[in-house]
N, C-alpha and C. Protein backbone atom coordinates (compact mmCIF):
# COMPACT_ATOMS: atom_id res chain seq x y z
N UNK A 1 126.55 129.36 62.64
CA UNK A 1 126.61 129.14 64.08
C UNK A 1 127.93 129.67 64.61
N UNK A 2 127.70 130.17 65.55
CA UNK A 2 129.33 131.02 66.27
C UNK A 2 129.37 129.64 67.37
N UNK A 3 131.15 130.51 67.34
CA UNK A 3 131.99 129.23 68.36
C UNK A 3 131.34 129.12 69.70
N UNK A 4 130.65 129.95 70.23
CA UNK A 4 130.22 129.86 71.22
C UNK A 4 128.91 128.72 71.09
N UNK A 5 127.91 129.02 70.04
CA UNK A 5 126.53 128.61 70.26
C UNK A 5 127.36 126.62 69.85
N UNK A 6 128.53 126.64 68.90
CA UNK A 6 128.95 125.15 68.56
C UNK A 6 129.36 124.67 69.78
N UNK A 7 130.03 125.66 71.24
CA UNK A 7 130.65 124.93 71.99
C UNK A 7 129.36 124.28 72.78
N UNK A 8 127.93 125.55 73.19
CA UNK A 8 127.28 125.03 73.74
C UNK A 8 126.62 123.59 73.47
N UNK A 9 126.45 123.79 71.97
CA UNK A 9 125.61 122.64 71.44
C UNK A 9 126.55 121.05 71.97
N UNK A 10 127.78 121.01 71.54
CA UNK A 10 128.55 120.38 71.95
C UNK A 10 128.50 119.82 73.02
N UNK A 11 128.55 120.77 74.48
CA UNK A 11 128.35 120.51 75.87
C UNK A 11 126.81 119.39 75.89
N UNK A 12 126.07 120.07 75.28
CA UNK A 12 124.41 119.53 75.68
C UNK A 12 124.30 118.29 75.32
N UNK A 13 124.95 117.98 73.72
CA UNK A 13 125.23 116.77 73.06
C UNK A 13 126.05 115.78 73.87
N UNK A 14 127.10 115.86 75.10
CA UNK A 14 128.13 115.49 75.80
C UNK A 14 127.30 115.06 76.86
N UNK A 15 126.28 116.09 77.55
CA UNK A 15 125.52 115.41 78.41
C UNK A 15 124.34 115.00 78.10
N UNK A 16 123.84 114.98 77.52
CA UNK A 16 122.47 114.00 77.15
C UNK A 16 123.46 112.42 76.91
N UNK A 17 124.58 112.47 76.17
CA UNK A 17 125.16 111.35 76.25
C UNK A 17 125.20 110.62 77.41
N UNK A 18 125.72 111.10 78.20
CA UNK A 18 126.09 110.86 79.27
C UNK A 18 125.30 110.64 79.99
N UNK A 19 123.67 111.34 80.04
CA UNK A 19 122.69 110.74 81.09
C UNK A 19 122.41 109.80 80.02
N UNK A 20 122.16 109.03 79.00
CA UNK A 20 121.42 107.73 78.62
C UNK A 20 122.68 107.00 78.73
N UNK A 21 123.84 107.31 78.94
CA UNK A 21 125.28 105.62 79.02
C UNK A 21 124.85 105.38 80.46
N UNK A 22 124.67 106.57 81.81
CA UNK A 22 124.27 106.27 83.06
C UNK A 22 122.85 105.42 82.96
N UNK A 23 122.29 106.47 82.77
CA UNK A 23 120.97 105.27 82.84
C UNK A 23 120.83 104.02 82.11
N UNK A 24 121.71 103.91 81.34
CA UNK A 24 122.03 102.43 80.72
C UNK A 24 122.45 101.49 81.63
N UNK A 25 123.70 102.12 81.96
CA UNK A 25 124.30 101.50 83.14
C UNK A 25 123.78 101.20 84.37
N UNK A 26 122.74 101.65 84.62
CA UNK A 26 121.83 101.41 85.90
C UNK A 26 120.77 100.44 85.92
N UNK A 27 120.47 100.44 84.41
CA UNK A 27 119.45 99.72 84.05
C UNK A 27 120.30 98.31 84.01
N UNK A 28 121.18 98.29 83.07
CA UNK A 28 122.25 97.36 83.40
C UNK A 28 122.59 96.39 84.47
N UNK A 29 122.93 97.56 85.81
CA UNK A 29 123.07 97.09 87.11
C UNK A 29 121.51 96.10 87.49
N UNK A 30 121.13 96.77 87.51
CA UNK A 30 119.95 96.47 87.97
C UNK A 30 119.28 95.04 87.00
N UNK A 31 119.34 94.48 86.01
CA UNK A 31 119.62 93.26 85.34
C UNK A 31 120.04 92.80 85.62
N UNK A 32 121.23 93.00 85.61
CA UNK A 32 122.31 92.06 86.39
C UNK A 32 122.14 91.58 87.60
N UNK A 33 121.58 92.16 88.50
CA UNK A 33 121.15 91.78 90.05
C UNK A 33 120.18 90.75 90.03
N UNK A 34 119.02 91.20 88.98
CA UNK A 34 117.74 90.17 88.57
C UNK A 34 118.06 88.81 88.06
N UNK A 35 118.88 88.99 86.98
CA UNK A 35 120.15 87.90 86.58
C UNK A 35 120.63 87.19 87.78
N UNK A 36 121.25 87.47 88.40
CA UNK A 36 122.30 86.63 89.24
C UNK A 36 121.14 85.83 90.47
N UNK A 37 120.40 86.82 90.76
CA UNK A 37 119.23 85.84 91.05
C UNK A 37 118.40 84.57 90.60
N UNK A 38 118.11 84.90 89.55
CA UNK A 38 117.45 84.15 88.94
C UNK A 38 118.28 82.86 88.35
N UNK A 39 119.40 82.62 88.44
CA UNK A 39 120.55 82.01 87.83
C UNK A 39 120.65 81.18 89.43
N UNK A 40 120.64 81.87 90.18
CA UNK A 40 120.88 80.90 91.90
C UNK A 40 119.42 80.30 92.05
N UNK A 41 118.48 80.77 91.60
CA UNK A 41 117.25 79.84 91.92
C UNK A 41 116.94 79.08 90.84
N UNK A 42 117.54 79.23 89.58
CA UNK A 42 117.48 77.82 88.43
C UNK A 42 118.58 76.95 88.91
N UNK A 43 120.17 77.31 89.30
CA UNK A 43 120.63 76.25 89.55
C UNK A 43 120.20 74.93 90.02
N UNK A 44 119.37 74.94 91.29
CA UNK A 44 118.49 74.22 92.07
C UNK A 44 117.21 74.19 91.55
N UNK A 45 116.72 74.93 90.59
CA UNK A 45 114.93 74.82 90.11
C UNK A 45 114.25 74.82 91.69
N UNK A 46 114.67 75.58 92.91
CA UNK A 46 113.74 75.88 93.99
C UNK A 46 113.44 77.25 94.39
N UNK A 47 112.72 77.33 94.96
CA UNK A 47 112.41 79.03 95.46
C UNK A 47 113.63 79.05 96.42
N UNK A 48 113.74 80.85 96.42
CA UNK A 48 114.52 81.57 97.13
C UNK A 48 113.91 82.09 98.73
N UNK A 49 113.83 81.75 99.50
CA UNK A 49 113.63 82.15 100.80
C UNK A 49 114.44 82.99 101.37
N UNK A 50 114.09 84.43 102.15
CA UNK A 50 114.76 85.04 102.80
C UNK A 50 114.49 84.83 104.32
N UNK A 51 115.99 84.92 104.76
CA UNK A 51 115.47 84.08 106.61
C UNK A 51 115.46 84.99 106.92
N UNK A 52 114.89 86.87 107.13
CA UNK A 52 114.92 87.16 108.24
C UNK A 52 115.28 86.77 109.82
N UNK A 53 115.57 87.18 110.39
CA UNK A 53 116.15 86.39 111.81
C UNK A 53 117.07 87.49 112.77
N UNK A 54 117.14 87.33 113.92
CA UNK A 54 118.18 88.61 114.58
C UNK A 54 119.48 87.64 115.21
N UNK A 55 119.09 86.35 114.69
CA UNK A 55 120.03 85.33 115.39
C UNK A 55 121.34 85.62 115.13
N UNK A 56 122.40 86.46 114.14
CA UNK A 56 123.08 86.06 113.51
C UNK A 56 124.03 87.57 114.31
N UNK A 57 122.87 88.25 115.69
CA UNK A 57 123.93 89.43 116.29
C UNK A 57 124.84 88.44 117.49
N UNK A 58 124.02 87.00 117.40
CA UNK A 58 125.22 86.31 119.04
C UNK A 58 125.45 85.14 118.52
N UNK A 59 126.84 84.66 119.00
CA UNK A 59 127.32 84.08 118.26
C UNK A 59 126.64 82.47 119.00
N UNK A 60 126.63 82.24 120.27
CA UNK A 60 125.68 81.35 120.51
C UNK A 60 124.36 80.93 119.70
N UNK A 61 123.43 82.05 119.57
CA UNK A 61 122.81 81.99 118.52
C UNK A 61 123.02 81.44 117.25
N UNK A 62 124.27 81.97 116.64
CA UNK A 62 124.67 82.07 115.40
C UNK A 62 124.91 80.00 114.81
N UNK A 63 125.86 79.85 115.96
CA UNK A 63 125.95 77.97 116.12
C UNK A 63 124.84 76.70 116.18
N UNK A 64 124.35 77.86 116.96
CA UNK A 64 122.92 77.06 117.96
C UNK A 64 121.69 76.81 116.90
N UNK A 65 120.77 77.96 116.84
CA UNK A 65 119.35 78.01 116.52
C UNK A 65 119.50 78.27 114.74
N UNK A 66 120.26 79.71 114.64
CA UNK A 66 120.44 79.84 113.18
C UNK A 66 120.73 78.60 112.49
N UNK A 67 121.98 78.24 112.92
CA UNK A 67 122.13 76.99 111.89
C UNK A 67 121.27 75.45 111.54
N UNK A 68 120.14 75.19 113.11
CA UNK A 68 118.93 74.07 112.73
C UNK A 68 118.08 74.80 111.89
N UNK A 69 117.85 76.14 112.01
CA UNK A 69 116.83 76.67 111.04
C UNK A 69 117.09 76.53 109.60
N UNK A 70 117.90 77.08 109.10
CA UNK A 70 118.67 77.40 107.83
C UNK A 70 118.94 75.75 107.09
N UNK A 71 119.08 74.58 108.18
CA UNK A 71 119.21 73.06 107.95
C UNK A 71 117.79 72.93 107.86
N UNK A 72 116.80 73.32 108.58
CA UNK A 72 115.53 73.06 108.50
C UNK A 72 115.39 73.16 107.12
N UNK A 73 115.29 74.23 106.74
CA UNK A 73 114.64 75.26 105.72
C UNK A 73 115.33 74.68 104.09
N UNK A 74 116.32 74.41 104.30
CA UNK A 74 117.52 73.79 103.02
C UNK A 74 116.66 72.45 102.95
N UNK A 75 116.54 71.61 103.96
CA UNK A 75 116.29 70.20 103.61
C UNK A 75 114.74 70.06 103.05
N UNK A 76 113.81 71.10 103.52
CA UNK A 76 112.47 71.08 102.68
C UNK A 76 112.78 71.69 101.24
N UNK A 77 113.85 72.18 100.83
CA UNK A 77 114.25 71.91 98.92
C UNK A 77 114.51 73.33 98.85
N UNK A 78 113.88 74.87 100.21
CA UNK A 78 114.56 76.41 99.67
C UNK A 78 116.05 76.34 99.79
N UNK A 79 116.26 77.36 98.75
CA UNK A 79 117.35 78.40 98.57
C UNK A 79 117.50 79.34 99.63
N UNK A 80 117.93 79.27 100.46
CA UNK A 80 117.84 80.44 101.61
C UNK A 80 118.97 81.34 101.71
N UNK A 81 118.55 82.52 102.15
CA UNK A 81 119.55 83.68 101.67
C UNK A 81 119.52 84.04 103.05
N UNK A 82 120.41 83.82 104.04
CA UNK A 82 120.83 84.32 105.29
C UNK A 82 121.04 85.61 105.61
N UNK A 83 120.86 86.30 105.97
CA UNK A 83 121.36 88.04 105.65
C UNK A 83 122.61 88.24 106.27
N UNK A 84 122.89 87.62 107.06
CA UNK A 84 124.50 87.49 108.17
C UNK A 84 125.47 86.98 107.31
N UNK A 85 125.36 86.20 106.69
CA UNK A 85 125.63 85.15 105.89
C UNK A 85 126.20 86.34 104.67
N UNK A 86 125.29 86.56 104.09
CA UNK A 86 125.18 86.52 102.92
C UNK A 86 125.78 88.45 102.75
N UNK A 87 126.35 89.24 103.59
CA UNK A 87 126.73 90.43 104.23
C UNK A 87 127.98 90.03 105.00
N UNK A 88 128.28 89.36 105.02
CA UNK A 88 129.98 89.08 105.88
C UNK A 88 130.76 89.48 105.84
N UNK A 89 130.69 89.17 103.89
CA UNK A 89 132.27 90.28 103.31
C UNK A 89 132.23 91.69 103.30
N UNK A 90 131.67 92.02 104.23
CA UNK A 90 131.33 93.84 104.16
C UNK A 90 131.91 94.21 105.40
N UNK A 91 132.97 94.99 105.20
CA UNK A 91 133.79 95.08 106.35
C UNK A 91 133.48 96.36 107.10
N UNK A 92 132.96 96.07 108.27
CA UNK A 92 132.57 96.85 109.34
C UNK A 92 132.97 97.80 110.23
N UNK A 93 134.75 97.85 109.54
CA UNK A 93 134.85 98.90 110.59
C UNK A 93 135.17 100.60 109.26
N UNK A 94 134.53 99.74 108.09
CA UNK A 94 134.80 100.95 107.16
C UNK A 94 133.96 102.12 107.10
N UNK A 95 134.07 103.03 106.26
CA UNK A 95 132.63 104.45 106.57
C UNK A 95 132.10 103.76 105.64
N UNK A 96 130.29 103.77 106.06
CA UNK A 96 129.41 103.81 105.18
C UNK A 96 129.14 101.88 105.14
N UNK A 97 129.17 101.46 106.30
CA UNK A 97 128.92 100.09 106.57
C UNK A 97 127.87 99.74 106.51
N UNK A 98 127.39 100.16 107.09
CA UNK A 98 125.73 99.86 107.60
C UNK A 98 124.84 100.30 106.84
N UNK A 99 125.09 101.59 105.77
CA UNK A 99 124.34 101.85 104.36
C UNK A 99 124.31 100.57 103.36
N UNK A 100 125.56 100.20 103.47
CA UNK A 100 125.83 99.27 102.49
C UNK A 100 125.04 97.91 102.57
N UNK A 101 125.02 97.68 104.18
CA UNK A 101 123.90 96.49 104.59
C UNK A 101 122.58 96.64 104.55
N UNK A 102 122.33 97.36 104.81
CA UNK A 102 120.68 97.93 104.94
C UNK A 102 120.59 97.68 103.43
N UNK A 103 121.27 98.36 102.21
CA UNK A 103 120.86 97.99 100.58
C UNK A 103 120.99 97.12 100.05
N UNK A 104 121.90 96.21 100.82
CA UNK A 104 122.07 94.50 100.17
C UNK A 104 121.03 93.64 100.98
N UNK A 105 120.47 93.86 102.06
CA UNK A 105 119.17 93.03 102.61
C UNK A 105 117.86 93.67 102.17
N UNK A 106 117.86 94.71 101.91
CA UNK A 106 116.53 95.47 100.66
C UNK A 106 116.67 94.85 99.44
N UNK A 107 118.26 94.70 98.98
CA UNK A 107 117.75 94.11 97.59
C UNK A 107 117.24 92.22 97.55
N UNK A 108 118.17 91.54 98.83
CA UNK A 108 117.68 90.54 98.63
C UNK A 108 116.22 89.93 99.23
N UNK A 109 115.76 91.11 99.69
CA UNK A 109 114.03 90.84 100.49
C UNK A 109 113.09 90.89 98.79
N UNK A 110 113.50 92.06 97.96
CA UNK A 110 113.06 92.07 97.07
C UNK A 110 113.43 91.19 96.07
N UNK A 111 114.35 90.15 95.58
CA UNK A 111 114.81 89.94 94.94
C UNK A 111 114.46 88.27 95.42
N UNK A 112 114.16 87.87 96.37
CA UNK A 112 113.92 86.28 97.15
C UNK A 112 112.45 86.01 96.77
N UNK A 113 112.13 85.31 96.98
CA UNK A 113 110.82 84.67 96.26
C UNK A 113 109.64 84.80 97.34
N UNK A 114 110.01 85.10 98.50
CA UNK A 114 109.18 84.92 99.82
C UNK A 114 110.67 84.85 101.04
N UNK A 115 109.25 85.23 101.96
CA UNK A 115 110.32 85.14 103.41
C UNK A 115 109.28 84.46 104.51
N UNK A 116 110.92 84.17 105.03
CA UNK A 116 110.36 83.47 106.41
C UNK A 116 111.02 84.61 107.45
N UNK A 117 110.37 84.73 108.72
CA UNK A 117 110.59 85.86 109.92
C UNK A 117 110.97 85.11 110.72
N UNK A 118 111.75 85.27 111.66
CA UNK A 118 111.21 84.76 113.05
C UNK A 118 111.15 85.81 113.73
N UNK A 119 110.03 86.09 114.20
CA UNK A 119 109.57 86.93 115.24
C UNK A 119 109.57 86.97 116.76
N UNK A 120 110.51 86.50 116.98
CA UNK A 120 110.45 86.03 118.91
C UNK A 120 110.60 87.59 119.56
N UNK A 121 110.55 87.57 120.76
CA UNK A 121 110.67 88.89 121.56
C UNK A 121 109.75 89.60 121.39
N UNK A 122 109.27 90.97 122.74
CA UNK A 122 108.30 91.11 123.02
C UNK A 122 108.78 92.70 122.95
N UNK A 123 109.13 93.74 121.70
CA UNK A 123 108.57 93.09 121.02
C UNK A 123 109.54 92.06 119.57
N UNK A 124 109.25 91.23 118.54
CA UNK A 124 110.22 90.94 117.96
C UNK A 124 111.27 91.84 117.55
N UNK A 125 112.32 91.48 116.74
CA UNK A 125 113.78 92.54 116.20
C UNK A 125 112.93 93.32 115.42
N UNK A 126 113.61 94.88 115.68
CA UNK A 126 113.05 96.06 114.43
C UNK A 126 113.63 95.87 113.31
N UNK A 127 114.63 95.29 112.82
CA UNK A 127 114.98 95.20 111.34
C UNK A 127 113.99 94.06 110.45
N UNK A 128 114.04 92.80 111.60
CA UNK A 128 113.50 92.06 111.00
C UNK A 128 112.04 92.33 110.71
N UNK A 129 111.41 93.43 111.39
CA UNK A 129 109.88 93.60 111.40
C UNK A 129 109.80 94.82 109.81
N UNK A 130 111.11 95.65 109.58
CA UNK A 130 111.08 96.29 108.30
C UNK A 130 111.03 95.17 107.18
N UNK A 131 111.87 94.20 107.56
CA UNK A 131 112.31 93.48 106.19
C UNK A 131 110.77 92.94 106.51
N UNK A 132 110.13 92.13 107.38
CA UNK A 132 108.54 91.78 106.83
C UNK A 132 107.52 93.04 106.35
N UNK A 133 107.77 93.95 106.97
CA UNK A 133 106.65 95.06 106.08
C UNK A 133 107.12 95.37 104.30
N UNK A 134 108.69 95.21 104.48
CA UNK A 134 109.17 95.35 102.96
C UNK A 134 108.48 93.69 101.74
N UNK A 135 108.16 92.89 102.48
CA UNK A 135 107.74 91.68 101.96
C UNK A 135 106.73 91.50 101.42
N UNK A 136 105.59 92.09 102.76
CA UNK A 136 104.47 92.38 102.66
C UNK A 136 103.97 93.41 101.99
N UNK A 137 104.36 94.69 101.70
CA UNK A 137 104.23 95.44 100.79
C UNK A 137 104.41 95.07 99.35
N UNK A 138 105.45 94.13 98.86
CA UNK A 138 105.88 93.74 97.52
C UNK A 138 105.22 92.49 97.16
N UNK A 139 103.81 92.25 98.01
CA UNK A 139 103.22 91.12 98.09
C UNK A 139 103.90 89.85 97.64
N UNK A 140 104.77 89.66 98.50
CA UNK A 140 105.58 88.33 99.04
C UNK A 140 105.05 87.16 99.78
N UNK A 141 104.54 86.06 99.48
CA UNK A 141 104.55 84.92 100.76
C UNK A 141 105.41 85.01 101.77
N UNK A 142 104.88 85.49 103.14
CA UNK A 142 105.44 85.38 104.27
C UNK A 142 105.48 84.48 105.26
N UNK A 143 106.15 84.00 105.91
CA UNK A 143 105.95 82.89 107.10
C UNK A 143 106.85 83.47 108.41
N UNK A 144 106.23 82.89 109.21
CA UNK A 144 106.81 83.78 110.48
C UNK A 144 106.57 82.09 111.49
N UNK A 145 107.92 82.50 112.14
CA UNK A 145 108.07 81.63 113.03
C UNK A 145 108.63 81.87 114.51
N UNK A 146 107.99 81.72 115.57
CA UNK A 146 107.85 81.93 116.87
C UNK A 146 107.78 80.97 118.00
N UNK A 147 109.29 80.54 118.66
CA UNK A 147 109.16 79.65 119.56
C UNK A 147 109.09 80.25 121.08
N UNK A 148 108.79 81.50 121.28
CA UNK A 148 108.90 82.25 122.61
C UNK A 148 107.48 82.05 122.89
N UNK A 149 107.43 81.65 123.73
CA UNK A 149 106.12 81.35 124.24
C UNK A 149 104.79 82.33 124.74
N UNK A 150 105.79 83.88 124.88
CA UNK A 150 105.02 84.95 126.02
C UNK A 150 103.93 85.44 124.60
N UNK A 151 102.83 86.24 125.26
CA UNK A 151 102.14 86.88 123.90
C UNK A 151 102.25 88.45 124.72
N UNK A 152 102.31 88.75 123.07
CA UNK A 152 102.34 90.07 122.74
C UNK A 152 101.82 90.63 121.85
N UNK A 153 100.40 90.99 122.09
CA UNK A 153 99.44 91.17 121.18
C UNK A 153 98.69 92.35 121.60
N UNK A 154 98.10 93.22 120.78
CA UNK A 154 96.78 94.07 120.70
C UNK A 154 95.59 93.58 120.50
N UNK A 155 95.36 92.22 120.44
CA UNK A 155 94.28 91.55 119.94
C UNK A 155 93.84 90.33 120.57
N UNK A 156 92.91 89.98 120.87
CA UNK A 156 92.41 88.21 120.99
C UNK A 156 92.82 87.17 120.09
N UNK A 157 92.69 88.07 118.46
CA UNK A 157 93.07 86.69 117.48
C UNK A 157 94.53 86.33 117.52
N UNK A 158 95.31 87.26 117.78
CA UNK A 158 97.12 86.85 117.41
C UNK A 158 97.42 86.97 118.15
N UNK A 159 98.61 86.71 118.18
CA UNK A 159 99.63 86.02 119.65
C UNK A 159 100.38 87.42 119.47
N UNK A 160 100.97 88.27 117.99
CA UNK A 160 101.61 89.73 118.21
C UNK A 160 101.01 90.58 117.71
N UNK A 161 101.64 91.96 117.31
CA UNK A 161 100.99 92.94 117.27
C UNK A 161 99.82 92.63 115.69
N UNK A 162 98.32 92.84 115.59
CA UNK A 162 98.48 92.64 114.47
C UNK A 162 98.78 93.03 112.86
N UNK A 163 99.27 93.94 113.05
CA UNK A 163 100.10 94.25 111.47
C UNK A 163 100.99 93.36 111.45
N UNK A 164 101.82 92.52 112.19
CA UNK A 164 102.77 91.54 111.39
C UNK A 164 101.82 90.25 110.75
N UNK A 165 100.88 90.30 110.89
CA UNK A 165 99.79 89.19 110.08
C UNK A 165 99.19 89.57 109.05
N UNK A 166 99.37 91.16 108.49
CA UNK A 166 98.29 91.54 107.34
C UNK A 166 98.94 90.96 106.37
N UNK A 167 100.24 90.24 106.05
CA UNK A 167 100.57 89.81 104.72
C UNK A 167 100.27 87.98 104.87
N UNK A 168 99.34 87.92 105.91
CA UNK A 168 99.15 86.45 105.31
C UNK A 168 97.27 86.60 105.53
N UNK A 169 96.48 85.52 105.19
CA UNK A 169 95.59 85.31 104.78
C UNK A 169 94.76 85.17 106.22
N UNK A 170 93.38 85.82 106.16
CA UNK A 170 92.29 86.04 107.41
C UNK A 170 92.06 84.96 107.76
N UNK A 171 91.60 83.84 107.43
CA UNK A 171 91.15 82.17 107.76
C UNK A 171 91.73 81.23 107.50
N UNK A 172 93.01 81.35 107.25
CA UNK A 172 94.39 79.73 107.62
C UNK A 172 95.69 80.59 107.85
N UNK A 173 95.77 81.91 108.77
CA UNK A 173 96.72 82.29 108.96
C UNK A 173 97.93 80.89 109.63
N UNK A 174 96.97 80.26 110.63
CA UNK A 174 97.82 79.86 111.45
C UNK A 174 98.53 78.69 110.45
N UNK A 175 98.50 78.41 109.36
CA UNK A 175 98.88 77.47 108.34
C UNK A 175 100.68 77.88 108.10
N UNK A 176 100.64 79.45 108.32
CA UNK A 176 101.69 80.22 107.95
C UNK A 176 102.69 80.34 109.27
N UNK A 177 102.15 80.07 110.10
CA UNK A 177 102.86 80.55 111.65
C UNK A 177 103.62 78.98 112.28
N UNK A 178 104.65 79.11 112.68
CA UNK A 178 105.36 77.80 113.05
C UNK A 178 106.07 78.13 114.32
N UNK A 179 105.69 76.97 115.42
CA UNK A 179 105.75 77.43 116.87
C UNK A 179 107.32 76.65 117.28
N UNK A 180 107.76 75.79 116.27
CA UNK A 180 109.04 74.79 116.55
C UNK A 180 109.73 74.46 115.32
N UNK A 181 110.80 74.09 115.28
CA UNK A 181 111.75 73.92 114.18
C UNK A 181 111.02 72.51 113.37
N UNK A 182 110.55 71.99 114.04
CA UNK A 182 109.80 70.48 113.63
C UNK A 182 108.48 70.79 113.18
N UNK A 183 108.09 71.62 113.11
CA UNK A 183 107.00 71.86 112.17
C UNK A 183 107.15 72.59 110.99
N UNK A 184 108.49 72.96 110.74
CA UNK A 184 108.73 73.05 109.55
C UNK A 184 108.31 72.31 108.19
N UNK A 185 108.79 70.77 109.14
CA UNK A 185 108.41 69.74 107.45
C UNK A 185 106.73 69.39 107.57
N UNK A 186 106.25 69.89 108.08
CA UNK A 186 104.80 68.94 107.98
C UNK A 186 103.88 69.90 107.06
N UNK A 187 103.79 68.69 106.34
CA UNK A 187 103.02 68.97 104.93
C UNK A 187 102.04 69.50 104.81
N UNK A 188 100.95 69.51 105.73
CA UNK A 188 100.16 70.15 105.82
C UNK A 188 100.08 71.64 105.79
N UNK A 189 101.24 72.28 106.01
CA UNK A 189 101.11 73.52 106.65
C UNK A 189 101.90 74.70 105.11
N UNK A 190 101.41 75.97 105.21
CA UNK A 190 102.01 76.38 104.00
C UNK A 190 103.00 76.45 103.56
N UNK A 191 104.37 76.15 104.22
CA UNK A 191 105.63 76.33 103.55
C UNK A 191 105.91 75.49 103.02
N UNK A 192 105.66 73.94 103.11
CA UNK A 192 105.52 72.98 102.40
C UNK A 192 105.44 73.13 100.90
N UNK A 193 103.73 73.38 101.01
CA UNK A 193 103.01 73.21 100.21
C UNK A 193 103.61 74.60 99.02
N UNK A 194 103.76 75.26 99.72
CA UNK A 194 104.41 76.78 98.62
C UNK A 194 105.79 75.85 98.82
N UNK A 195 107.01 75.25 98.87
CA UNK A 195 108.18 75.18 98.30
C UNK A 195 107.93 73.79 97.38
N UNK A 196 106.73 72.76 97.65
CA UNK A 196 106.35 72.23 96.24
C UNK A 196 106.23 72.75 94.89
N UNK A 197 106.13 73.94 95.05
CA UNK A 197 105.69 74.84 93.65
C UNK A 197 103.88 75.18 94.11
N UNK A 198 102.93 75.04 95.05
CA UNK A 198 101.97 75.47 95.10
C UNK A 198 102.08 77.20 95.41
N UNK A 199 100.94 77.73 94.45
CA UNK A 199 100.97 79.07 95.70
C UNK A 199 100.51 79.76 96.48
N UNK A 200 101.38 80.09 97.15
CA UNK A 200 100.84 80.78 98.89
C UNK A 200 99.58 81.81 98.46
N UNK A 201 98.75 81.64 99.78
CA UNK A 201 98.11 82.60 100.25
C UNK A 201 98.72 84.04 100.47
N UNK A 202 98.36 85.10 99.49
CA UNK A 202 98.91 86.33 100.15
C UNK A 202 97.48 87.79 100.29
N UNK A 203 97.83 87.95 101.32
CA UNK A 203 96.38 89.02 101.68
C UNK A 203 96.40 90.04 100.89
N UNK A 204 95.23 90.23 100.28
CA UNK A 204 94.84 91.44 99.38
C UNK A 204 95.08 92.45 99.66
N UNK A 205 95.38 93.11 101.35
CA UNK A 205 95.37 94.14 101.89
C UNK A 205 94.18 95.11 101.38
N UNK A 206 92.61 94.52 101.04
CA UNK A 206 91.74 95.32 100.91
C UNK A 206 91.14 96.23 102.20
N UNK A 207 90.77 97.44 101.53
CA UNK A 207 90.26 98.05 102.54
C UNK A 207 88.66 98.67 103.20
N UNK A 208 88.47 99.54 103.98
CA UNK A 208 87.16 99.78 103.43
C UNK A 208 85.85 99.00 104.15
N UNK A 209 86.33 98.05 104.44
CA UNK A 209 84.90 97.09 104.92
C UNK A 209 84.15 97.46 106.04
């Protein structure tokens, strides 16, 4: 073998290394994320809830409504992962802010056990309507909660548009939908019954019919 064909071999040997320590390392990362999850929802032995919510852009809001919800939601036994909250230490006036948020509320939509929305406004927040299609796609138990009274719908059956309903179930949707902070605890209704350990209704998204 000449010095040349040893240096090449060398090089190739250097990077094949180097892509399986990366992809180790990613795979790694990515454990580790699953890990640290799973370690915050054994501490407590409860599910992880993600609050979707747009409450957390005013600070009235932020005092006011966010914090009975999040008290709501804690005292029926979830783990709730605030996205305001839980994104704070990410300092905003740096480059590449808002990349950084957008991938830490993707990982924890995926990474939470189910979400709750609130959907108010006509029409509700656009982030919060990604993070429910991201839910609903990863067939997640969803719950959506709506104290604005106006409707905003394409339809007779729902009060909004209806694609924010295809991730819950055709005949006890309204089991999933909560019109006041006080219907949170009533047992009857699915969030209850899914943070007992029962499980939720989630729509097949079949098609075709």
């Amino acid at each position: 073998m000449t010095a040349g064909n040893r240096g090449s071999a060398v090089r190739g040997f250097l990077e094949s290394a180097t892509a399986v320590l990366l992809l180790a390392f990613c795979n790694g990362m990515s454990a580790a994320a699953q890990d640290a999850a799973s370690l915050e929802r054994n501490d407590s032995g409860n599910r992880i809830l993600y609050l979707a919510n747009p409450y957390g852009f005013s600070a009235q809001q932020r005092e006011g409504p966010l914090v009975a919800l999040v008290t709501a939601l804690e005292d029926m036994g979830a783990v709730v992962w605030e996205p305001f909250t839980r994104t704070s230490q990410i300092d905003t006036t740096s480059p590449g802010w808002a990349y950084r948020i957008g991938q830490a509320d993707l990982r924890d939509v995926r990474d939470a056990d189910g979400l709750f929305a609130v959907v108010n406004g006509c029409p509700p927040d656009e982030g919060v309507m990604v993070e429910l299609g991201m839910a609903i796609a990863w067939g997640k138990p969803v719950f959506l909660f709506r104290d604005d009274f106006r409707r905003c719908t394409d339809s007779e059956t729902y009060p909004l548009n209806l694609m924010v309903f295809t991730g819950l179930p055709e005949t006890r949707w309204e089991a999933y939908w909560y019109g006041a902070i006080e219907e949170i605890a009533d047992p009857g209704k699915a969030l209850a019954q899914w943070l007992s350990g029962e499980p939720a209704a989630v729509a097949t998204g079949s098609t075709g019919e």
